[in-house]
PDB file of N, CA and C in Angstrom:
ATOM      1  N   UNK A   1     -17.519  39.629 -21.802  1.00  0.00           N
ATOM      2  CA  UNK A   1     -17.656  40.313 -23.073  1.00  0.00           C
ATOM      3  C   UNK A   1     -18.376  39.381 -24.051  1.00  0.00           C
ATOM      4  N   UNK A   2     -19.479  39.937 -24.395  1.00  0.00           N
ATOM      5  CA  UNK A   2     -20.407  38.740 -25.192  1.00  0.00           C
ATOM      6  C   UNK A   2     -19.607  38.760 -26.541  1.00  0.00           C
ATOM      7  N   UNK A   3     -19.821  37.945 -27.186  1.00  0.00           N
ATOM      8  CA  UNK A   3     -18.906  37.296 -28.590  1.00  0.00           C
ATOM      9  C   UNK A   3     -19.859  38.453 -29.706  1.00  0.00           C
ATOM     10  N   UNK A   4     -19.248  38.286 -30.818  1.00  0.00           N
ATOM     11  CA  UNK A   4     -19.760  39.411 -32.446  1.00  0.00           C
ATOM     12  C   UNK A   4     -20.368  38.556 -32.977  1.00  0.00           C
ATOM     13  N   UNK A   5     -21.117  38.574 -33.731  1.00  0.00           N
ATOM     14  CA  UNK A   5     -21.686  37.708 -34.758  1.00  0.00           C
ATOM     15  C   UNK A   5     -20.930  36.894 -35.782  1.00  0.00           C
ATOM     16  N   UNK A   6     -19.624  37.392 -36.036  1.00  0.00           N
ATOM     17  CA  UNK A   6     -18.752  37.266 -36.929  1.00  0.00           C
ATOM     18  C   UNK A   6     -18.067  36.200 -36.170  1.00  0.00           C
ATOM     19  N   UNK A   7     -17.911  36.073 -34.572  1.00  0.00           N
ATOM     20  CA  UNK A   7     -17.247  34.784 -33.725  1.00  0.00           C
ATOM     21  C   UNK A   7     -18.323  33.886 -33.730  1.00  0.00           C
ATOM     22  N   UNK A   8     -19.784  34.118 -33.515  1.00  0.00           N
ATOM     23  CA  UNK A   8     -20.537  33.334 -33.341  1.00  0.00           C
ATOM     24  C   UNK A   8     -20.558  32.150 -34.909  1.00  0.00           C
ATOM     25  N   UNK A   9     -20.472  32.974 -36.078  1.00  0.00           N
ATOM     26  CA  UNK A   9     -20.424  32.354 -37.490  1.00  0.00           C
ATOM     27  C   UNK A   9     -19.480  31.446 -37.089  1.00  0.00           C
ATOM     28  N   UNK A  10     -18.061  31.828 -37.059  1.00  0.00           N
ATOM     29  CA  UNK A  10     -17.088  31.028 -36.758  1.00  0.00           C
ATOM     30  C   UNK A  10     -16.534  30.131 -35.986  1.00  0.00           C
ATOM     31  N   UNK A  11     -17.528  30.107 -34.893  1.00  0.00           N
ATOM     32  CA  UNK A  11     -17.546  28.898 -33.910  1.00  0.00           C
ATOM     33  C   UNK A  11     -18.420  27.649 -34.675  1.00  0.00           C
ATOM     34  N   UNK A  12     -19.766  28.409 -34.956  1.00  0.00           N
ATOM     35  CA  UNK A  12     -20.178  27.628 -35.501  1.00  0.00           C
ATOM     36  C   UNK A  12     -20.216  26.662 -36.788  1.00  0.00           C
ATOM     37  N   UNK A  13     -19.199  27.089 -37.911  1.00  0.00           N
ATOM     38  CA  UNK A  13     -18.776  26.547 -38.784  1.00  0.00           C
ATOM     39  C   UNK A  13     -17.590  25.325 -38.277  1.00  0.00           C
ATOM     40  N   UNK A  14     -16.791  25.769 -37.312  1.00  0.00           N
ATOM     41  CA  UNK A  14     -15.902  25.109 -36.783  1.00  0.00           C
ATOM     42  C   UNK A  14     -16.468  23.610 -35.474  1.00  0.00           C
ATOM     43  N   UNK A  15     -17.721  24.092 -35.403  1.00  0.00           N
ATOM     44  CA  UNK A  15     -18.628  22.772 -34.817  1.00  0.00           C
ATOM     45  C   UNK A  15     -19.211  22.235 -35.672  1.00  0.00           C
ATOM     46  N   UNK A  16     -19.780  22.275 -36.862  1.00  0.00           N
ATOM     47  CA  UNK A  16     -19.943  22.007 -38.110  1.00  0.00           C
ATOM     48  C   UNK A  16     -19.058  20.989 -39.152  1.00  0.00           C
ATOM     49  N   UNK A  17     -17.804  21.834 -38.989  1.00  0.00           N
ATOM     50  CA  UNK A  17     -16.221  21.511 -39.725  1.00  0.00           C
ATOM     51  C   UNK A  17     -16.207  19.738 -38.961  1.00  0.00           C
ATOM     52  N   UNK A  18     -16.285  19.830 -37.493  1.00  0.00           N
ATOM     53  CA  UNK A  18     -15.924  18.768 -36.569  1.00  0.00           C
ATOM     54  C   UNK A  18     -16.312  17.912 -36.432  1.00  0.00           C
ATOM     55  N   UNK A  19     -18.070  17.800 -36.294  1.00  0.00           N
ATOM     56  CA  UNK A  19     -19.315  16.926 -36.641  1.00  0.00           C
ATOM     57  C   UNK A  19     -18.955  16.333 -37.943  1.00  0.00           C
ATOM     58  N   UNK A  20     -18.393  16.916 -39.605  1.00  0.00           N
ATOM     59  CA  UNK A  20     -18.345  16.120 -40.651  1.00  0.00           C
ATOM     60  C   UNK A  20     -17.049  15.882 -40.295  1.00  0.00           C
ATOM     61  N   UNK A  21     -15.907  15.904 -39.479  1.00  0.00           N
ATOM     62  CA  UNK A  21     -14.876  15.479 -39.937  1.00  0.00           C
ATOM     63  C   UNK A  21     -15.164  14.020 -38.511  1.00  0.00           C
ATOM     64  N   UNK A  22     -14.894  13.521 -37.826  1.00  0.00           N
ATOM     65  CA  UNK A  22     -15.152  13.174 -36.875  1.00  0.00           C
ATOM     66  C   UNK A  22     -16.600  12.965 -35.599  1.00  0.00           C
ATOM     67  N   UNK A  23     -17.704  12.698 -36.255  1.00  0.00           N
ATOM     68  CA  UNK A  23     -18.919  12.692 -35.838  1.00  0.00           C
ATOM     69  C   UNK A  23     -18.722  11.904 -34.349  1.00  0.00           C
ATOM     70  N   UNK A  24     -17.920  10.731 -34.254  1.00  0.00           N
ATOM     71  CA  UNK A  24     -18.091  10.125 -32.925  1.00  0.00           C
ATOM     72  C   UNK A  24     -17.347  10.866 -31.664  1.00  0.00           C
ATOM     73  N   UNK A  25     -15.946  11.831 -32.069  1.00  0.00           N
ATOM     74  CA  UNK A  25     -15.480  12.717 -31.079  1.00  0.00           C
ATOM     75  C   UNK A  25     -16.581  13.754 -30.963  1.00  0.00           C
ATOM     76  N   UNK A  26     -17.149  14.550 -31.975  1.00  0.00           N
ATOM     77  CA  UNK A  26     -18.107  15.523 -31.974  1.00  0.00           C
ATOM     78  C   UNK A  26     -19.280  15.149 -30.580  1.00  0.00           C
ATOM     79  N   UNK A  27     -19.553  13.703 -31.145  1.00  0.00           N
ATOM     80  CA  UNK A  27     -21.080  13.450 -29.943  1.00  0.00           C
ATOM     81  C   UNK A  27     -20.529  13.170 -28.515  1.00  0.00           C
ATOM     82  N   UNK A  28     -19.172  12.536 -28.874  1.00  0.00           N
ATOM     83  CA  UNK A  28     -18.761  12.543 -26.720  1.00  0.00           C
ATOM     84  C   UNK A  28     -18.700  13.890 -26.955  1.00  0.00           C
ATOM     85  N   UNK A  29     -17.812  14.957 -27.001  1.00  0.00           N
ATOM     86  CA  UNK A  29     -17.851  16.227 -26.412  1.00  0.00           C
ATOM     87  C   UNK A  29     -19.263  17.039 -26.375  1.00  0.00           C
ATOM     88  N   UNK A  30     -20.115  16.923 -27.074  1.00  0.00           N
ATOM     89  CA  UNK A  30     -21.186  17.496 -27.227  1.00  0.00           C
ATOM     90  C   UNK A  30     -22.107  16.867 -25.825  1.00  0.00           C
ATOM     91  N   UNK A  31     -21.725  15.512 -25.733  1.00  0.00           N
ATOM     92  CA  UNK A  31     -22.714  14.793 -24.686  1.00  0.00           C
ATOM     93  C   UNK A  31     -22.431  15.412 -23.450  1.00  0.00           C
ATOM     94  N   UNK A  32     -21.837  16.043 -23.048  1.00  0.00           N
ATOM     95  CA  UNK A  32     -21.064  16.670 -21.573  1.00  0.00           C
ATOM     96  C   UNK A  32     -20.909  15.632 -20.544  1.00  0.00           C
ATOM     97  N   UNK A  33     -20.741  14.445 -21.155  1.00  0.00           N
ATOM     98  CA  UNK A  33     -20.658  13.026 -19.970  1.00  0.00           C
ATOM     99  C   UNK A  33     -18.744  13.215 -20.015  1.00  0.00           C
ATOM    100  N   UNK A  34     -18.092  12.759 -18.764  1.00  0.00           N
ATOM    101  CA  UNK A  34     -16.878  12.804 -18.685  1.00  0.00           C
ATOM    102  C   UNK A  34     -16.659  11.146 -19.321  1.00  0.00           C
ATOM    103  N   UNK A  35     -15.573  11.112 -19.894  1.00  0.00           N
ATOM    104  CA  UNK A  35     -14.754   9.696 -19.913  1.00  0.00           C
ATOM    105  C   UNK A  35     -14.624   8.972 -18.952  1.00  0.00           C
ATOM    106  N   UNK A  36     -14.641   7.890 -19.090  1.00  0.00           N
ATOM    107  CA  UNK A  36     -14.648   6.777 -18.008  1.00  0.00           C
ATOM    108  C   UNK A  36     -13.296   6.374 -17.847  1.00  0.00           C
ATOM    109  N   UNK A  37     -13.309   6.409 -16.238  1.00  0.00           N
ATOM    110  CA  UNK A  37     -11.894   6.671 -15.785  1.00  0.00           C
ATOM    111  C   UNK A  37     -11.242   5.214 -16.173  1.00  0.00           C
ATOM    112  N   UNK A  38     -12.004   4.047 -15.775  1.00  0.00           N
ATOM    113  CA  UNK A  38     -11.423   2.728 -15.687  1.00  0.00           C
ATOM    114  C   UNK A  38     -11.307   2.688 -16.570  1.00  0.00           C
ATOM    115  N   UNK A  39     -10.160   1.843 -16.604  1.00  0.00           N
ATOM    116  CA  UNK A  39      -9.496   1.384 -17.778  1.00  0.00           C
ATOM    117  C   UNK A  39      -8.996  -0.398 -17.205  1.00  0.00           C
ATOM    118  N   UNK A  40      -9.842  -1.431 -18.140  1.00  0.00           N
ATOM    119  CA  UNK A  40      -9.290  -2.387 -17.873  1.00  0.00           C
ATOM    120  C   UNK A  40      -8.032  -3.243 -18.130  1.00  0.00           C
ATOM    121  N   UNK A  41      -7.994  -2.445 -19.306  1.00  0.00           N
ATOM    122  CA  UNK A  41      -6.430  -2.773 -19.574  1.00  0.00           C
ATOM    123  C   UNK A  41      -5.063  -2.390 -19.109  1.00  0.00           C
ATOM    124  N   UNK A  42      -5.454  -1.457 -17.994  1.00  0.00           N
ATOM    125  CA  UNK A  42      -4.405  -0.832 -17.095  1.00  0.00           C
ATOM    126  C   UNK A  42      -4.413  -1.453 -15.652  1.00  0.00           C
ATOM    127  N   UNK A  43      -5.619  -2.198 -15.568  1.00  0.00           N
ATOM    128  CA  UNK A  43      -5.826  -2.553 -14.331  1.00  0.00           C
ATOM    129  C   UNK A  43      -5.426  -4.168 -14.492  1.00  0.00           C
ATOM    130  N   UNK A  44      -5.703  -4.498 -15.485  1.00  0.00           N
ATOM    131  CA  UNK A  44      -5.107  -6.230 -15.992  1.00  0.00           C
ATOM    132  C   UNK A  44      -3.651  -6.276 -15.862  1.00  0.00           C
ATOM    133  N   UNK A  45      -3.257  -4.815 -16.885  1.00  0.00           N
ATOM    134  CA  UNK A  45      -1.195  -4.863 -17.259  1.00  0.00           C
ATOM    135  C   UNK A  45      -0.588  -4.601 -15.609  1.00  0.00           C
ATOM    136  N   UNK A  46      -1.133  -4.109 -15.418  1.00  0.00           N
ATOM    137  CA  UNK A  46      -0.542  -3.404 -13.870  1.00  0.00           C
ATOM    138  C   UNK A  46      -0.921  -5.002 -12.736  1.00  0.00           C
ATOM    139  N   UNK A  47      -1.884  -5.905 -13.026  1.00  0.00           N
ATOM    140  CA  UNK A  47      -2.007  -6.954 -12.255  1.00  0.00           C
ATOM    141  C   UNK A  47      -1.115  -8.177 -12.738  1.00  0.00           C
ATOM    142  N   UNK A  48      -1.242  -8.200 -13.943  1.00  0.00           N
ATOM    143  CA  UNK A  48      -0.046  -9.050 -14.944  1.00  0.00           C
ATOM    144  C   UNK A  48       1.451  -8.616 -14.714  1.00  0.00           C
ATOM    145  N   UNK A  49       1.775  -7.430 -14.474  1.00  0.00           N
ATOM    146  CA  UNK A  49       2.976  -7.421 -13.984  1.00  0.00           C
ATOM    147  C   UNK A  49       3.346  -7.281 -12.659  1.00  0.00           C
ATOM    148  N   UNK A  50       2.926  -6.851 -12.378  1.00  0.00           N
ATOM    149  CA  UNK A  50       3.119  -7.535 -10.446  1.00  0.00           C
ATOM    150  C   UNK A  50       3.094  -9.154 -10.341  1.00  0.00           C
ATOM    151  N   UNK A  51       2.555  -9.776 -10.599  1.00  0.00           N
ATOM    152  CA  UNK A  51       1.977 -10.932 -10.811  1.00  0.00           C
ATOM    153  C   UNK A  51       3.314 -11.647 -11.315  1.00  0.00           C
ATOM    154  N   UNK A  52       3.596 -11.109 -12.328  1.00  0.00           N
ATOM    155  CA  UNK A  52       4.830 -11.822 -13.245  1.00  0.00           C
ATOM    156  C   UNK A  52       6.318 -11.498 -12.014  1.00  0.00           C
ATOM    157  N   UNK A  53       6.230 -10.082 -11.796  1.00  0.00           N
ATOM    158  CA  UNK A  53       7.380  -9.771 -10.628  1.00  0.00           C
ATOM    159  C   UNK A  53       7.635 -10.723  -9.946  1.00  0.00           C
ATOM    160  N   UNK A  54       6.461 -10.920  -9.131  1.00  0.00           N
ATOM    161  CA  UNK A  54       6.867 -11.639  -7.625  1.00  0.00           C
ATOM    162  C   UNK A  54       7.008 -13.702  -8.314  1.00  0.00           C
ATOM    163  N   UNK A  55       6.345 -14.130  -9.483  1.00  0.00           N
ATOM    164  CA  UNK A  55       7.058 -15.364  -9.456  1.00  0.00           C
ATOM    165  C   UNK A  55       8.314 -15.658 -10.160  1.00  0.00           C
ATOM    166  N   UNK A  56       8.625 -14.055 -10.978  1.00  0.00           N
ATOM    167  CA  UNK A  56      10.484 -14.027 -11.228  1.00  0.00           C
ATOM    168  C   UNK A  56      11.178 -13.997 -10.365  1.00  0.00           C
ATOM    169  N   UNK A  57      10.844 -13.583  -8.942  1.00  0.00           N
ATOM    170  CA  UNK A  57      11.645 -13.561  -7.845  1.00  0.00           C
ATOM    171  C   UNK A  57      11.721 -14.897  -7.113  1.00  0.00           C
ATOM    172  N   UNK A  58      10.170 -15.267  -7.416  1.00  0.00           N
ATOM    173  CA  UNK A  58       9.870 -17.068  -6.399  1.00  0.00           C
ATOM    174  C   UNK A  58      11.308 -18.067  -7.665  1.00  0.00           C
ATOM    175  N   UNK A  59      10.795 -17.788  -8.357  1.00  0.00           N
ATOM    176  CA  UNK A  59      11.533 -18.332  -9.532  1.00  0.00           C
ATOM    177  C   UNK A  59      13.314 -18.705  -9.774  1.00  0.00           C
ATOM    178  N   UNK A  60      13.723 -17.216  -9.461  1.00  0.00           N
ATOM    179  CA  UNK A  60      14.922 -16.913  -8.832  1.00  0.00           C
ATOM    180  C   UNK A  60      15.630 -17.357  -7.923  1.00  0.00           C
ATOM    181  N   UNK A  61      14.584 -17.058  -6.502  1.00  0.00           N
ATOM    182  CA  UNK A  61      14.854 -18.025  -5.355  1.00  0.00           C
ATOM    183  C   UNK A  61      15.037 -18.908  -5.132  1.00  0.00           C
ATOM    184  N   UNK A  62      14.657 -19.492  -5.993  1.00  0.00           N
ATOM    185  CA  UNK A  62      13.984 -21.532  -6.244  1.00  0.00           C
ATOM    186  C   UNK A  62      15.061 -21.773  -7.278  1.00  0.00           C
ATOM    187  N   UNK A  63      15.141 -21.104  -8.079  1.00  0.00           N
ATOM    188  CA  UNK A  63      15.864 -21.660  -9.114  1.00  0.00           C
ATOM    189  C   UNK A  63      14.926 -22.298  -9.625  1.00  0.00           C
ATOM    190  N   UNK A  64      13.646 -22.144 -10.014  1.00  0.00           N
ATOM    191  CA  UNK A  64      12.427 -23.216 -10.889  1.00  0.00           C
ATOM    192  C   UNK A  64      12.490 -22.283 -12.099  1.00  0.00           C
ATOM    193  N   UNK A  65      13.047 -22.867 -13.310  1.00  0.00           N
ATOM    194  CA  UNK A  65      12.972 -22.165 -14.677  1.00  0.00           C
ATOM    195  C   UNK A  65      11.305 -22.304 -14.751  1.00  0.00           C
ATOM    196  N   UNK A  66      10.554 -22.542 -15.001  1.00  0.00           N
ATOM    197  CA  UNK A  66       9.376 -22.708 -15.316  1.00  0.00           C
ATOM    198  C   UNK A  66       8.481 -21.166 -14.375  1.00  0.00           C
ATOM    199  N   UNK A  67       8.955 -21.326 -13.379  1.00  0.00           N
ATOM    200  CA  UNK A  67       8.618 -20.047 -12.980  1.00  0.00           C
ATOM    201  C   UNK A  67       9.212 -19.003 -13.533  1.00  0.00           C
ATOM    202  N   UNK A  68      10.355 -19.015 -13.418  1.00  0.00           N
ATOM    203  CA  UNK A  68      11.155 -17.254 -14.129  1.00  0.00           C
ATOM    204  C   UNK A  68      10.539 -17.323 -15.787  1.00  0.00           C
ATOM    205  N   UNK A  69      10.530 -18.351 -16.486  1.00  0.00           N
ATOM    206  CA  UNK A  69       9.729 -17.895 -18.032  1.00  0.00           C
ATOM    207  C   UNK A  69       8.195 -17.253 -18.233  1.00  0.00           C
ATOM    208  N   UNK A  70       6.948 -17.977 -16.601  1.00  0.00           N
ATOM    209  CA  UNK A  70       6.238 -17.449 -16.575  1.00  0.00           C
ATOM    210  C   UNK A  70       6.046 -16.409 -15.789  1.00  0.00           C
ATOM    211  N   UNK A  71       7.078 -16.107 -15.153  1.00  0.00           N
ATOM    212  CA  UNK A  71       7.100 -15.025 -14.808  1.00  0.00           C
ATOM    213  C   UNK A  71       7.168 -13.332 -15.563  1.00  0.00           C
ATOM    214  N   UNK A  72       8.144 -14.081 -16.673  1.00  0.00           N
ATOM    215  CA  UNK A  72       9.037 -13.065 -17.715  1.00  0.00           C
ATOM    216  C   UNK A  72       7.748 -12.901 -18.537  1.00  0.00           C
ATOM    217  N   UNK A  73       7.188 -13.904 -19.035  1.00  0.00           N
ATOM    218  CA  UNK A  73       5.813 -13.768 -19.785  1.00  0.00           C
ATOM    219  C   UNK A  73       4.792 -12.903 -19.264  1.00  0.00           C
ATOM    220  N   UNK A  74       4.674 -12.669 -18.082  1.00  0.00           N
ATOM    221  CA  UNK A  74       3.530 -11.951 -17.080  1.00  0.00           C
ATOM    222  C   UNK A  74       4.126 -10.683 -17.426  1.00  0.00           C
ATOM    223  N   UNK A  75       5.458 -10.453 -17.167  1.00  0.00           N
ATOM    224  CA  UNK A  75       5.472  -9.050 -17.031  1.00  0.00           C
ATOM    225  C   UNK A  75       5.858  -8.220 -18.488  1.00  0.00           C
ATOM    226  N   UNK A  76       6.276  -8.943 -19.595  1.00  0.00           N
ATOM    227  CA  UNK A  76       5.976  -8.815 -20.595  1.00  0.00           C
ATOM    228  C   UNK A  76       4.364  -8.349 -21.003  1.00  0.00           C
ATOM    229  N   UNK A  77       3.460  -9.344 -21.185  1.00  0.00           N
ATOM    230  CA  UNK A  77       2.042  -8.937 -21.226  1.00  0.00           C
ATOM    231  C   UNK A  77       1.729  -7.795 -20.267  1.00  0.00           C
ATOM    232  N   UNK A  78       2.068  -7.679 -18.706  1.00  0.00           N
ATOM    233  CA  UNK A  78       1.916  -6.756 -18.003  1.00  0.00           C
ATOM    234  C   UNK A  78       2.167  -5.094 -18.778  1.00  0.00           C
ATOM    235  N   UNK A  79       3.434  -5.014 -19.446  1.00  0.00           N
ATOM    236  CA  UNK A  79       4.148  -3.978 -19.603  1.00  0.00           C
ATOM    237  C   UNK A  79       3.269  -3.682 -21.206  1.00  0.00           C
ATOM    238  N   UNK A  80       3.186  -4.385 -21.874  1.00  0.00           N
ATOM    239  CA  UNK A  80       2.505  -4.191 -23.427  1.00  0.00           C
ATOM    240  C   UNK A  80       1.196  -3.719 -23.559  1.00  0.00           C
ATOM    241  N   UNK A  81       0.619  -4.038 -22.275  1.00  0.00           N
ATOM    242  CA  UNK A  81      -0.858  -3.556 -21.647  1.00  0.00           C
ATOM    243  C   UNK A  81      -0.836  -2.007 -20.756  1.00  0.00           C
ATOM    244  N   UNK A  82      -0.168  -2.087 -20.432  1.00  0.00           N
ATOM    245  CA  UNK A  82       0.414  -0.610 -19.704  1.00  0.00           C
ATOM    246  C   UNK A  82       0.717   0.541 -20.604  1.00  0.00           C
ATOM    247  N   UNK A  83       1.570   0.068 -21.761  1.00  0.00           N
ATOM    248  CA  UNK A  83       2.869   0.651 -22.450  1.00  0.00           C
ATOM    249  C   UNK A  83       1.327   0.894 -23.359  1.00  0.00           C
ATOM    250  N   UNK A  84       0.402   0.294 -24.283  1.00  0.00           N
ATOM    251  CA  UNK A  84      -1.101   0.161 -25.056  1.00  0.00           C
ATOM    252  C   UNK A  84      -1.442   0.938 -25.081  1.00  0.00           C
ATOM    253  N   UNK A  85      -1.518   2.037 -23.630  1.00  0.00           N
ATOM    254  CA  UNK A  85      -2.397   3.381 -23.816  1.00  0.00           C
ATOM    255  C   UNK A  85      -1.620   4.628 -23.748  1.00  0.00           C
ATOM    256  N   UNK A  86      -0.377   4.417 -23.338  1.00  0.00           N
ATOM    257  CA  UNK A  86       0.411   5.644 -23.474  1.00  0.00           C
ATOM    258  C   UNK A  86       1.053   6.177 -25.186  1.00  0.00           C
ATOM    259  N   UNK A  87       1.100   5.043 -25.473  1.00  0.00           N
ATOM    260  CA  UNK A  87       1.435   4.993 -26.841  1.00  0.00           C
ATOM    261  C   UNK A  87      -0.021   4.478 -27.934  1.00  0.00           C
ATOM    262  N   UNK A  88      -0.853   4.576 -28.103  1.00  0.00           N
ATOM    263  CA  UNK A  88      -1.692   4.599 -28.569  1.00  0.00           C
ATOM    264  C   UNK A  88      -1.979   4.257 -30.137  1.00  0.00           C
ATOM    265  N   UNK A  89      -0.913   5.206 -31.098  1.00  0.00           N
ATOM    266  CA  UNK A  89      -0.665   5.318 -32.211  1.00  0.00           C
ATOM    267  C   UNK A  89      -0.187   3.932 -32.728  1.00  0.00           C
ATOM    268  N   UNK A  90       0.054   2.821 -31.843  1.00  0.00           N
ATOM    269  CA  UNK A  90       0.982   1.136 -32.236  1.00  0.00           C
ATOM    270  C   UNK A  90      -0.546   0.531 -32.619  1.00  0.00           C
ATOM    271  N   UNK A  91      -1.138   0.774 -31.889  1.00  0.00           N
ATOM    272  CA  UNK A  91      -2.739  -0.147 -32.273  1.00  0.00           C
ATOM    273  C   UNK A  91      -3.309  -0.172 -33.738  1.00  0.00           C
ATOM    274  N   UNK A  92      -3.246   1.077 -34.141  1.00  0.00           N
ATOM    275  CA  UNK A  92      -3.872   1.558 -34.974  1.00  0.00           C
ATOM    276  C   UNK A  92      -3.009   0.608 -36.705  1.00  0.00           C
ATOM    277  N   UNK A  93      -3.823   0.631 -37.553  1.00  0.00           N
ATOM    278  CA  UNK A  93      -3.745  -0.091 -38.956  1.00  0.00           C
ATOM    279  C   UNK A  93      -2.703   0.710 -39.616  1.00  0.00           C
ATOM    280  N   UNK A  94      -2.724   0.598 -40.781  1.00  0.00           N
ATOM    281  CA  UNK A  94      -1.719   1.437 -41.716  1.00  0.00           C
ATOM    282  C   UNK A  94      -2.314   3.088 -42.188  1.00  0.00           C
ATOM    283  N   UNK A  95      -1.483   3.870 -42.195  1.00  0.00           N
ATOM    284  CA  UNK A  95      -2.225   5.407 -42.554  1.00  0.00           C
ATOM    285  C   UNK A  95      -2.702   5.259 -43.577  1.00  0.00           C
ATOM    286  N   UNK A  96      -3.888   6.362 -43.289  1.00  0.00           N
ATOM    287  CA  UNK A  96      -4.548   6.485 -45.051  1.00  0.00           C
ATOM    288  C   UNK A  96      -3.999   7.800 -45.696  1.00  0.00           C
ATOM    289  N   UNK A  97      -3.317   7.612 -46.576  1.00  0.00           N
ATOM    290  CA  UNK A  97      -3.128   8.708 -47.470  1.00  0.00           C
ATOM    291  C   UNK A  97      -4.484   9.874 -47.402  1.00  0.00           C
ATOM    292  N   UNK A  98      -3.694  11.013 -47.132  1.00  0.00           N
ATOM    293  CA  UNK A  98      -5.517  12.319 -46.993  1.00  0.00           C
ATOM    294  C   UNK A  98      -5.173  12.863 -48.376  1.00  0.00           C
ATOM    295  N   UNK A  99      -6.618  13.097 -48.401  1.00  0.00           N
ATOM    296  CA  UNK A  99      -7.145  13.774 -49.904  1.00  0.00           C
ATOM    297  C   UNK A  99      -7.832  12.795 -50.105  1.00  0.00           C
TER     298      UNK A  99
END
């Protein structure tokens, strides 16, 4: 069912509306390129905490404090790098009052 003129106005004000409110979301969606899947900071947190795992366990085993702190440190950084993109909104500065 082809669209009315009256939807066509209104799409187009609303691509309009989007471009001045947000110009850099406007040009990725407009570009029809997909997002890039990698993410290095998921691939670092996820290597940082494995990483940190297995020398809390060497650590453990051993009883070498020096290992279980850098261990605890790994998977700390691991998890804050992970935890970075699910939660997104922590990065960001202080709100700006709108208007």
């Amino acid at each position: 069912m082809p669209m009315s003129e009256e939807e066509r106005r209104l799409l187009k004000e609303l691509e309009l509306g989007l471009i001045a409110d947000d110009p850099h979301l406007a040009m990725v969606l407009l570009s029809g390129y997909p997002a890039p899947r990698f993410r290095a900071d998921l691939f670092f947190g996820a290597l940082a905490g494995l990483t940190g795992l297995a020398l809390l366990i060497a650590g453990a085993s051993g009883r070498i404090v020096a290992l279980l702190a850098l261990g605890l440190s790994l998977v700390g950084l691991g998890t804050g790098l992970l935890l970075g993109k699910f939660f997104p909104g922590r990065r960001r500065g202080p709100e700006r009052p709108a208007g």
